[in-house]
N, C-alpha and C. Protein backbone atom coordinates (compact mmCIF):
# COMPACT_ATOMS: atom_id res chain seq x y z
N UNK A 1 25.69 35.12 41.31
CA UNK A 1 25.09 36.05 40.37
C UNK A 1 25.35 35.60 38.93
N UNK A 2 26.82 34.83 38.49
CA UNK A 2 26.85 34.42 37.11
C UNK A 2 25.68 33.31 36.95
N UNK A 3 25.51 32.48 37.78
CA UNK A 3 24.87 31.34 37.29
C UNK A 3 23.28 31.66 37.27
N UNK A 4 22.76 32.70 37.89
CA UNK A 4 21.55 33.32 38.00
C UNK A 4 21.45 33.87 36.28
N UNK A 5 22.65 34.57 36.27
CA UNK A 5 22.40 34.90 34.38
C UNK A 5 22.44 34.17 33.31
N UNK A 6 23.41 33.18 33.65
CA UNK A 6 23.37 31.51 32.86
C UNK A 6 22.36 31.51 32.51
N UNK A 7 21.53 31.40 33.61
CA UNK A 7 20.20 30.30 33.48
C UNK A 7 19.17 31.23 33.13
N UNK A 8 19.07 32.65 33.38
CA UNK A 8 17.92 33.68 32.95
C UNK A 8 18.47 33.61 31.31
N UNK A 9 19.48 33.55 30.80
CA UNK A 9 19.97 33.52 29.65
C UNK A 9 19.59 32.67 28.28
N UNK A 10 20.02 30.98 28.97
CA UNK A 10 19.41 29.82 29.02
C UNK A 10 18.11 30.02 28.90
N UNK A 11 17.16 30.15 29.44
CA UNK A 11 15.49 30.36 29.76
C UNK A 11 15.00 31.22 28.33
N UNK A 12 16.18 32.81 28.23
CA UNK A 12 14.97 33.45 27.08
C UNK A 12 15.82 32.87 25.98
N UNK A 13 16.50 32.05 25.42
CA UNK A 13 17.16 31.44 24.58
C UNK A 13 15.73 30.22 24.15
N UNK A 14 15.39 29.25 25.25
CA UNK A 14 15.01 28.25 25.04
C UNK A 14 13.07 29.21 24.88
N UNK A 15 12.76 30.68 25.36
CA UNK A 15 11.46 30.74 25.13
C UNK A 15 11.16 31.32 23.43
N UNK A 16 12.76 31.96 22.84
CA UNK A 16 12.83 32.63 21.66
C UNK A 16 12.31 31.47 20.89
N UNK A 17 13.22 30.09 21.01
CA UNK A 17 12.94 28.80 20.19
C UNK A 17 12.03 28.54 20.21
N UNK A 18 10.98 28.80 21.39
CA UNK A 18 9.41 28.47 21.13
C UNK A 18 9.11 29.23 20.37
N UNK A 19 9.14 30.41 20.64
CA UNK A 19 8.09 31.45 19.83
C UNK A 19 8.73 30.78 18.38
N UNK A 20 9.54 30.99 17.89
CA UNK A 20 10.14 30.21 16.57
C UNK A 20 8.74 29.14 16.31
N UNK A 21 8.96 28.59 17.18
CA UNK A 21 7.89 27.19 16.48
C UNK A 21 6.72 27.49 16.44
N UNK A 22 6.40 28.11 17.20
CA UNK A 22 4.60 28.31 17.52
C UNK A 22 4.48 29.51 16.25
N UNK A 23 5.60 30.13 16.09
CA UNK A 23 5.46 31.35 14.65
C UNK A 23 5.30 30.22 13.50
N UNK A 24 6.02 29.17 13.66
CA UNK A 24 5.86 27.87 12.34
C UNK A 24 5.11 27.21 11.77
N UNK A 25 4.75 26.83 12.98
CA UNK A 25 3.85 25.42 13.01
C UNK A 25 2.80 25.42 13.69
N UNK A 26 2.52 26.44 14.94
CA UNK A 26 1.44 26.72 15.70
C UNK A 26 1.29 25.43 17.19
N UNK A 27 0.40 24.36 16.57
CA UNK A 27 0.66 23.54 17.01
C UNK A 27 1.49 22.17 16.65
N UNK A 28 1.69 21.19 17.45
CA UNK A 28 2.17 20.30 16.52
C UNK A 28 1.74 19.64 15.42
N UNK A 29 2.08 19.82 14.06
CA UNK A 29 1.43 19.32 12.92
C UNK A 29 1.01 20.66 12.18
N UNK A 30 0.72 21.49 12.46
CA UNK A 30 -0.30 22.50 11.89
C UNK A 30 0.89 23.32 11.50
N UNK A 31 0.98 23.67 9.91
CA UNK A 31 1.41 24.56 9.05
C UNK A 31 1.00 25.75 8.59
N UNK A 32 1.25 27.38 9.33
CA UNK A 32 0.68 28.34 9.15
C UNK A 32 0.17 28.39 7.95
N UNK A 33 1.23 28.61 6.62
CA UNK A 33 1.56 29.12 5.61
C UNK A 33 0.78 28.16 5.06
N UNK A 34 -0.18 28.46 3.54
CA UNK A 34 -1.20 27.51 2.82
C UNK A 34 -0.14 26.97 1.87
N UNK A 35 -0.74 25.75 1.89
CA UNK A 35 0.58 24.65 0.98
C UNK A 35 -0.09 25.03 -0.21
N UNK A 36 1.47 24.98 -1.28
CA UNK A 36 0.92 24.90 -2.76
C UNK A 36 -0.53 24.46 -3.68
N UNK A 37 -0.62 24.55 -4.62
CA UNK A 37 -2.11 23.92 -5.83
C UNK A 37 -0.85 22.40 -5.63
N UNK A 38 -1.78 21.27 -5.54
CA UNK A 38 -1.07 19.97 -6.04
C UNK A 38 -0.70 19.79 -7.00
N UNK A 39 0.25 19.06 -7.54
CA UNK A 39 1.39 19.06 -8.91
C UNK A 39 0.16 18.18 -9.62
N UNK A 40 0.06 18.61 -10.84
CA UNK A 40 -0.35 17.75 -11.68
C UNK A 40 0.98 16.19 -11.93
N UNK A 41 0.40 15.49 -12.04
CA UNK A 41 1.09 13.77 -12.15
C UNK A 41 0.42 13.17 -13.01
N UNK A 42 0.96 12.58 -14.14
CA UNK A 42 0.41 11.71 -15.55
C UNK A 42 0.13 10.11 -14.62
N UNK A 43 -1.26 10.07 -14.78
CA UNK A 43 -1.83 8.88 -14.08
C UNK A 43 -2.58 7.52 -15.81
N UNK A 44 -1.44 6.62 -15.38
CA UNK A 44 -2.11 5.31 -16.16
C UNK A 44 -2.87 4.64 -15.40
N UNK A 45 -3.65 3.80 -16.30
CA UNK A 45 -4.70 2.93 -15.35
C UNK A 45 -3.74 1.66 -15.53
N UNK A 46 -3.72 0.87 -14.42
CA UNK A 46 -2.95 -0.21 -14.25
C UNK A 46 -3.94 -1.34 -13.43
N UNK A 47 -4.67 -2.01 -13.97
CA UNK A 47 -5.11 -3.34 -13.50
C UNK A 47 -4.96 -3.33 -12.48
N UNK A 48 -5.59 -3.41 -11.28
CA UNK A 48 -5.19 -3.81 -10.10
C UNK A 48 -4.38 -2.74 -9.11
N UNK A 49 -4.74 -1.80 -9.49
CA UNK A 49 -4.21 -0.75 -8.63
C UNK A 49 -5.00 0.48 -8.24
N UNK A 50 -4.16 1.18 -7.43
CA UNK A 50 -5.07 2.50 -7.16
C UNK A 50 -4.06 3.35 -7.25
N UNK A 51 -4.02 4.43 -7.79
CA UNK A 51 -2.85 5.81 -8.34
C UNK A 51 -3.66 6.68 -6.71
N UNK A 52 -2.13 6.89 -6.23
CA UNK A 52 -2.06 8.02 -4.66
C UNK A 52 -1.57 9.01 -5.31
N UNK A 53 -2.57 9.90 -5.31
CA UNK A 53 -1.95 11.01 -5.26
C UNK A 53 -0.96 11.67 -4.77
N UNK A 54 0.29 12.35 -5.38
CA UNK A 54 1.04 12.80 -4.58
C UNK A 54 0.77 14.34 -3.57
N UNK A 55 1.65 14.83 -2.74
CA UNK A 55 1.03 15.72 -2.18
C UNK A 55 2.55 16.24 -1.48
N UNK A 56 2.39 17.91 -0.96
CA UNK A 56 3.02 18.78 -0.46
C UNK A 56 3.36 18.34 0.87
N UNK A 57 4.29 18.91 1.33
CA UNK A 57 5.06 18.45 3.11
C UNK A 57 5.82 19.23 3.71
N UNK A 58 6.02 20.11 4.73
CA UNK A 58 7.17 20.71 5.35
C UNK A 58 8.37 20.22 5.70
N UNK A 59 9.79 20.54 5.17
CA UNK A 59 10.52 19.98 5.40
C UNK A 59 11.64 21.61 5.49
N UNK A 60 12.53 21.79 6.46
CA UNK A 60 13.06 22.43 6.66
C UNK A 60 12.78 23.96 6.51
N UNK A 61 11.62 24.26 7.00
CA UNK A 61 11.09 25.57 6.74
C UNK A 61 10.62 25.73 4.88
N UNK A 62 10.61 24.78 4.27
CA UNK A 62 10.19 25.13 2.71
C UNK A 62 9.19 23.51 2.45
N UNK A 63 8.59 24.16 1.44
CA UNK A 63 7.41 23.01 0.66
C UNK A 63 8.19 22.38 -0.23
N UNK A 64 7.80 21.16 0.28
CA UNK A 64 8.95 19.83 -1.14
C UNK A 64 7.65 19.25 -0.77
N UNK A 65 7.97 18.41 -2.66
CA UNK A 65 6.49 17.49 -2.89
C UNK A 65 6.57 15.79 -2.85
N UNK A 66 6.19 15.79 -2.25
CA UNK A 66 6.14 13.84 -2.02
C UNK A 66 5.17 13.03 -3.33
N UNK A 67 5.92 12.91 -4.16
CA UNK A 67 5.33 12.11 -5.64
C UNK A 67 4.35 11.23 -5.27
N UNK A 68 3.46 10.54 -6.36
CA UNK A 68 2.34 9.93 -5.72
C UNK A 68 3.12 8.54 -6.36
N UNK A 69 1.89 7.51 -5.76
CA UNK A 69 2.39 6.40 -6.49
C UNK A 69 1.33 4.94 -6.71
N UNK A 70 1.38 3.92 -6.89
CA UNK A 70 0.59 3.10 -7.17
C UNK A 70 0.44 2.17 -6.18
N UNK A 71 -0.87 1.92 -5.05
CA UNK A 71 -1.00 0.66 -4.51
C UNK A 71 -1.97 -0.11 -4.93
N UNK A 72 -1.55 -1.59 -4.28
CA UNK A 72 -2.66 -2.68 -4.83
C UNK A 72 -3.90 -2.64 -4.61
N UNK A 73 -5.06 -2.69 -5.30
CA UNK A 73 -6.35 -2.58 -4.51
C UNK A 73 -6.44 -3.50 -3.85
N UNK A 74 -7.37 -3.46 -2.36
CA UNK A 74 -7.58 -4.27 -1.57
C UNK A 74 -9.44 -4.30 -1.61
N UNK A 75 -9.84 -5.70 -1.34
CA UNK A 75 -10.89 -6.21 -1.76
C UNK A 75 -12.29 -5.22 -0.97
N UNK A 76 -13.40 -5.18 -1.72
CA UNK A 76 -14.22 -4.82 -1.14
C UNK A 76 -13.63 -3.32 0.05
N UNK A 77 -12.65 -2.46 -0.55
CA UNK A 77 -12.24 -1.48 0.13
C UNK A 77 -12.57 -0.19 -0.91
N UNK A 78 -12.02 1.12 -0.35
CA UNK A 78 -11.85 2.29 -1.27
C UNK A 78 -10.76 3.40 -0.01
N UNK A 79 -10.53 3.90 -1.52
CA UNK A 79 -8.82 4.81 -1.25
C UNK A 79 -9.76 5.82 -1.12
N UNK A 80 -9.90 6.60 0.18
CA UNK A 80 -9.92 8.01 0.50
C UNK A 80 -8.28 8.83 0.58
N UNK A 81 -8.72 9.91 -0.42
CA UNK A 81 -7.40 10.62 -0.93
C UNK A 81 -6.73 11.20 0.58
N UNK A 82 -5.55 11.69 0.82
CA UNK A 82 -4.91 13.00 1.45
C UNK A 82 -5.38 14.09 1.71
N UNK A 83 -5.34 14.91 2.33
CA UNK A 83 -6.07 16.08 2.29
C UNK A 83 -5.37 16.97 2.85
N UNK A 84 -5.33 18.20 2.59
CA UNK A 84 -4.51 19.43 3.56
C UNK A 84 -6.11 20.61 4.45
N UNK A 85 -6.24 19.78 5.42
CA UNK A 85 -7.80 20.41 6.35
C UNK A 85 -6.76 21.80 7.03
N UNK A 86 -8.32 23.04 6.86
CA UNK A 86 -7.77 24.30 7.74
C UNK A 86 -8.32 23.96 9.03
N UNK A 87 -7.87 24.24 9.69
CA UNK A 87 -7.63 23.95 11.65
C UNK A 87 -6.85 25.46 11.58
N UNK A 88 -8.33 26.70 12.42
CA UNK A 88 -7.86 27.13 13.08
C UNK A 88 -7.46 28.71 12.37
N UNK A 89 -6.17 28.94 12.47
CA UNK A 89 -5.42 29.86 11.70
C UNK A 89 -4.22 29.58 11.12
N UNK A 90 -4.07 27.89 10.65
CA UNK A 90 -3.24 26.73 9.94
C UNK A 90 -3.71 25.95 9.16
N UNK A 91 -2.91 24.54 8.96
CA UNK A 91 -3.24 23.52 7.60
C UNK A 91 -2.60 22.45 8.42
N UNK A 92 -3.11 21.38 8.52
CA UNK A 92 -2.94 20.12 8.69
C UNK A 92 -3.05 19.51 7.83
N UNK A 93 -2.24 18.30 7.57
CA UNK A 93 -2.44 17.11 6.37
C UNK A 93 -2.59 15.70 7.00
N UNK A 94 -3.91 15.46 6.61
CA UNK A 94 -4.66 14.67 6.91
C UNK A 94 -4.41 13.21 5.82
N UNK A 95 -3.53 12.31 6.63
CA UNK A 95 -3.29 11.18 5.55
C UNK A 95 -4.41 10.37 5.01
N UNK A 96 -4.47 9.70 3.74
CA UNK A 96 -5.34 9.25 3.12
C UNK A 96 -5.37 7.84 3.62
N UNK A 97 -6.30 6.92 3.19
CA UNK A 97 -6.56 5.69 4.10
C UNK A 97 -7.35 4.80 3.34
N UNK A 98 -7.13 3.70 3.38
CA UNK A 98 -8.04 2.47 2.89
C UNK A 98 -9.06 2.71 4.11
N UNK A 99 -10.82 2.27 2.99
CA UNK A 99 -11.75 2.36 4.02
C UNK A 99 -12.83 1.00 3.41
N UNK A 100 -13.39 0.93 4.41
CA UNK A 100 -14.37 -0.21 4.57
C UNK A 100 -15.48 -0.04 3.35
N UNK A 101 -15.82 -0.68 2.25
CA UNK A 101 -15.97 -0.18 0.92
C UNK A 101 -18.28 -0.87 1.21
N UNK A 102 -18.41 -1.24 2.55
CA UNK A 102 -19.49 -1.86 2.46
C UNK A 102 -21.04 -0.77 2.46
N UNK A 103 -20.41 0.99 2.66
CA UNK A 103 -21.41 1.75 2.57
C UNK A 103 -21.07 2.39 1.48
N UNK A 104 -20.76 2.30 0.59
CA UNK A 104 -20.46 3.03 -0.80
C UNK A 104 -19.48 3.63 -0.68
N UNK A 105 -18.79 4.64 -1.69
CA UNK A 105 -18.26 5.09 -1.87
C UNK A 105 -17.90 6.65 -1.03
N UNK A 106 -16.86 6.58 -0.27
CA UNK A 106 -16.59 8.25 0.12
C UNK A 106 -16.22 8.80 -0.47
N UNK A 107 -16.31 10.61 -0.03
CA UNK A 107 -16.14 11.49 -1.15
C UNK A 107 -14.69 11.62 -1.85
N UNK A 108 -14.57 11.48 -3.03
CA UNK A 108 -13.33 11.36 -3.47
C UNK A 108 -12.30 10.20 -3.56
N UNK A 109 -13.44 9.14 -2.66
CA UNK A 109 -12.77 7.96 -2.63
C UNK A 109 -12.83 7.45 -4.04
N UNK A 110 -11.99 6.46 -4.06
CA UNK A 110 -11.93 5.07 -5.50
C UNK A 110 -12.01 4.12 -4.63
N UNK A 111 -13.64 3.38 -5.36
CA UNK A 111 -14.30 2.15 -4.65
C UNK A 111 -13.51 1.04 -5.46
N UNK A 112 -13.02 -0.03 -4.49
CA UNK A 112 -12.65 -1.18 -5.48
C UNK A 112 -13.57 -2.50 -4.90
N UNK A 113 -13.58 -2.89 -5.78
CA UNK A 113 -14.85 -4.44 -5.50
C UNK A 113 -13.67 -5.86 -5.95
N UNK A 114 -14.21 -6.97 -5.26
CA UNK A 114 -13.45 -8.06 -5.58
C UNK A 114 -13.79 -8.64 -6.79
N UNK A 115 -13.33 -8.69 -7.35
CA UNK A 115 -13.29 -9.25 -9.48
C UNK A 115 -13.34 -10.56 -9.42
N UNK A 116 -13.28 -11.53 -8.33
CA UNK A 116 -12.67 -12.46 -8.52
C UNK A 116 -13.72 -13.80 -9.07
């Protein structure tokens, strides 16, 4: 009879911790709560680069901001930004990506062409 309660014990212990997460996060990745307006960031133009926007992140039940920063352009490509997409009755963040620059420009992308 103890080990029958152990384990019924055990069981609504480990279903509370779900509900915990699925109250969190919903699914995996998906952030109930709407993330912050993005931080404004003082952007120089630098030859040869592309300025990433920085952007918002869950980290221990609170919003901390991941600074943006500068990569190299890559030839005949374009920087599609980050994004925080609604999915649902949540927010997913959808990472940004070098893309194939040979059908123009995507929305919000920065087209870079080879200079050379």
């Amino acid at each position: 009879m103890r080990q029958l309660s152990t384990i019924l014990l055990a069981f609504a212990l480990a279903a509370s911790s779900l509900g915990c997460v699925a109250t969190v996060h919903g699914e995996a990745g998906v952030v109930v709560e709407d993330p912050p307006p993005p931080r404004e960031e003082p952007i120089e133009v630098r030859a040869g680069f592309v300025f990433v926007q920085g952007h918002w992140y869950r980290a221990g039940g609170r919003w901390e901001w991941q600074a943006g920063h500068y990569e190299r352009e890559r030839a005949n490509m374009h920087w599609t930004a980050g994004r925080w997409e609604r999915r649902g009755n949540g927010h997913v963040w959808v990472e940004g990506r070098w893309e194939n620059g040979g059908t123009g420009r995507a929305e919000g992308g920065v087209e870079v062409r080879d200079h050379r």
